[in-house]
Protein backbone atom coordinates (compact mmCIF):
# COMPACT_ATOMS: atom_id res chain seq x y z
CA UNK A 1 0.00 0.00 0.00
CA UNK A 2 3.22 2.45 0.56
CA UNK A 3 4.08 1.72 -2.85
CA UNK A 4 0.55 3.43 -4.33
CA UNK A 5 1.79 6.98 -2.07
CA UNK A 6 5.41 6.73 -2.73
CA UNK A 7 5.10 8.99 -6.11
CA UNK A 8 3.22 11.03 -4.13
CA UNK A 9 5.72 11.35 -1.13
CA UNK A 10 8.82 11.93 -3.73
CA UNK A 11 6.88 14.82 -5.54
CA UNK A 12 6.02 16.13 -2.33
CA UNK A 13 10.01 15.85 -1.26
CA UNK A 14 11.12 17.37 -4.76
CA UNK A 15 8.71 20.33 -4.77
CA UNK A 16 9.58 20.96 -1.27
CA UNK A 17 13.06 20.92 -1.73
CA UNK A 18 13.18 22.88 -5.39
CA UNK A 19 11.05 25.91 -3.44
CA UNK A 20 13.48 25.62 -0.01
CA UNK A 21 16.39 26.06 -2.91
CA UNK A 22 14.65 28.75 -4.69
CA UNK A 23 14.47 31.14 -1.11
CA UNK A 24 17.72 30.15 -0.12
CA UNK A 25 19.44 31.06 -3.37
CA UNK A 26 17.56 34.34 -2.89
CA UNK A 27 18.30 35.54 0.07
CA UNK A 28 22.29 34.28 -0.15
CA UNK A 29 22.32 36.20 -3.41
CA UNK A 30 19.99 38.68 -3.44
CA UNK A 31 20.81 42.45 -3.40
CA UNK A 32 20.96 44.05 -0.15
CA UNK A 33 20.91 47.52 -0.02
CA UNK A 34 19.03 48.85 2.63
CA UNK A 35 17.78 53.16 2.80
CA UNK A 36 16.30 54.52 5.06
CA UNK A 37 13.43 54.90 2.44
CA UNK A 38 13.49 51.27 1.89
CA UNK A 39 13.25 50.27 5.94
CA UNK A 40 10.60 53.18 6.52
CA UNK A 41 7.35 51.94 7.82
CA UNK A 42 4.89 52.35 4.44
CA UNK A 43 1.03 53.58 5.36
CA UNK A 44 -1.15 54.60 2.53
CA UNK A 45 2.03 56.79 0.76
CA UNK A 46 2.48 58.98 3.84
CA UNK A 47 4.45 59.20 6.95
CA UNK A 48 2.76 57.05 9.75
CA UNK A 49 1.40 59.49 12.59
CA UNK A 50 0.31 56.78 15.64
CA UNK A 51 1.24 54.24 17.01
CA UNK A 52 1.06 51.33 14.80
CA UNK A 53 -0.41 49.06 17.41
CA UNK A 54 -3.21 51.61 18.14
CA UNK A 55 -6.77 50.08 18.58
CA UNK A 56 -8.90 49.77 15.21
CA UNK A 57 -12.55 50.63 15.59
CA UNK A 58 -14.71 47.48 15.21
CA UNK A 59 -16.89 49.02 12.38
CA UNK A 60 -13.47 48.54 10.30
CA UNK A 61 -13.38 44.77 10.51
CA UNK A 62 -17.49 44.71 10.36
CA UNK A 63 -17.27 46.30 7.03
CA UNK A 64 -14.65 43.85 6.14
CA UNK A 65 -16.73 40.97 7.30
CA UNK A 66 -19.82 41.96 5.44
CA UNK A 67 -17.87 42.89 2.19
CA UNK A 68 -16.26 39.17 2.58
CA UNK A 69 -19.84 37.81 3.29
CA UNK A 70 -21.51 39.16 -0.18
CA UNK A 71 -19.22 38.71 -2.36
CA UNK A 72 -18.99 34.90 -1.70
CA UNK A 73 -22.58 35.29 -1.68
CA UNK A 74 -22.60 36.91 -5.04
CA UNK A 75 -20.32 34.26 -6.52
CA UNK A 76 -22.91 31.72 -6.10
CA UNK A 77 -24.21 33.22 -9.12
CA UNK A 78 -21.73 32.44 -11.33
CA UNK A 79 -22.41 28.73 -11.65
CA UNK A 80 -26.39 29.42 -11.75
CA UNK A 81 -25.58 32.00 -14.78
CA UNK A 82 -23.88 29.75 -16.73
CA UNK A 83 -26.73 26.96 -16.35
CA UNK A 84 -28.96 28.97 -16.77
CA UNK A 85 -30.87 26.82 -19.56
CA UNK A 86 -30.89 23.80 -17.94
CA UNK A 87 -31.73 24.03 -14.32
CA UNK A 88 -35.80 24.83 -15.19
CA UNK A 89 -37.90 26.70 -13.25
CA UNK A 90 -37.35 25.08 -9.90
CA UNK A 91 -33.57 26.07 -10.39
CA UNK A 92 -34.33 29.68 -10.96
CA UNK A 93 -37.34 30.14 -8.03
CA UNK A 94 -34.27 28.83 -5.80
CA UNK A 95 -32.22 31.44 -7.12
CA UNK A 96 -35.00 33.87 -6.70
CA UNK A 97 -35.35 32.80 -2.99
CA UNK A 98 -31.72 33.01 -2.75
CA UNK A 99 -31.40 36.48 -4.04
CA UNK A 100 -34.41 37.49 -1.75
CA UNK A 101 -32.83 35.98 1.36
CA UNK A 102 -29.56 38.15 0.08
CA UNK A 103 -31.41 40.96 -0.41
CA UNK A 104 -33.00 41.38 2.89
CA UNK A 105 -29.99 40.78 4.76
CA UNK A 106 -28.56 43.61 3.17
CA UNK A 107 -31.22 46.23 3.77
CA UNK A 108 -31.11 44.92 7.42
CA UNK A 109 -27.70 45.59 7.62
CA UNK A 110 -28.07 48.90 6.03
CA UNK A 111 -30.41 50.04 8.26
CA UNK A 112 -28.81 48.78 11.44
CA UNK A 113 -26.24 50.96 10.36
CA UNK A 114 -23.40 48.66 9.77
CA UNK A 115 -22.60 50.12 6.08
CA UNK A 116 -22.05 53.94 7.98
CA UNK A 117 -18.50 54.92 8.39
CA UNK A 118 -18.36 58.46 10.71
């Protein structure tokens, strides 16, 4: 049964090894030359002006949450697009439902607020 994996294992080992090669031969021969433009902390193309372990706001990582959450949401509609045709009616009332569902989680969002950045 080892013999079935062993391909497996010595792809694994050569892949491994060819990328551990690839970073070493970088860094041993890679250009170092360090500014102090190059080692400066970079923040949106301007100097940094607070701490940079300062406290975010939790709307920040809501509105990343939520922008995560529909846009896997909306690429569930790639693979209904594209069958369109052939899924029938009972295919596209789910859709409907699903957009619905989608829909109304949104507006409740939206008017709880969590889209408002003050």
């Amino acid at each position: 049964m080892l013999s079935n994996y062993l391909p497996v294992l010595v792809f694994l080992l050569v892949a491994g090894g060819f990328g551990a090669l690839l970073l070493v031969l970088g860094f041993l021969l890679g250009p170092r030359r360090p500014s102090v433009e190059k080692l400066a902390a970079y923040e949106c193309g301007f100097e940094a002006f607070e701490d940079s372990r300062m406290k975010f706001d939790v709307r920040y990582y809501l509105v990343a949450i939520l922008f995560i959450l529909f846009d896997l949401e909306i690429a569930f509609l790639f693979p209904w697009a594209v069958t369109l045709k052939s899924i029938g009616h009972l295919g596209i009332l789910s859709m409907t439902l699903f957009l619905a569902i989608l829909v109304v989680g949104f507006i409740y969002e939206w008017q709880k607020g969590a889209l408002e950045w003050d």
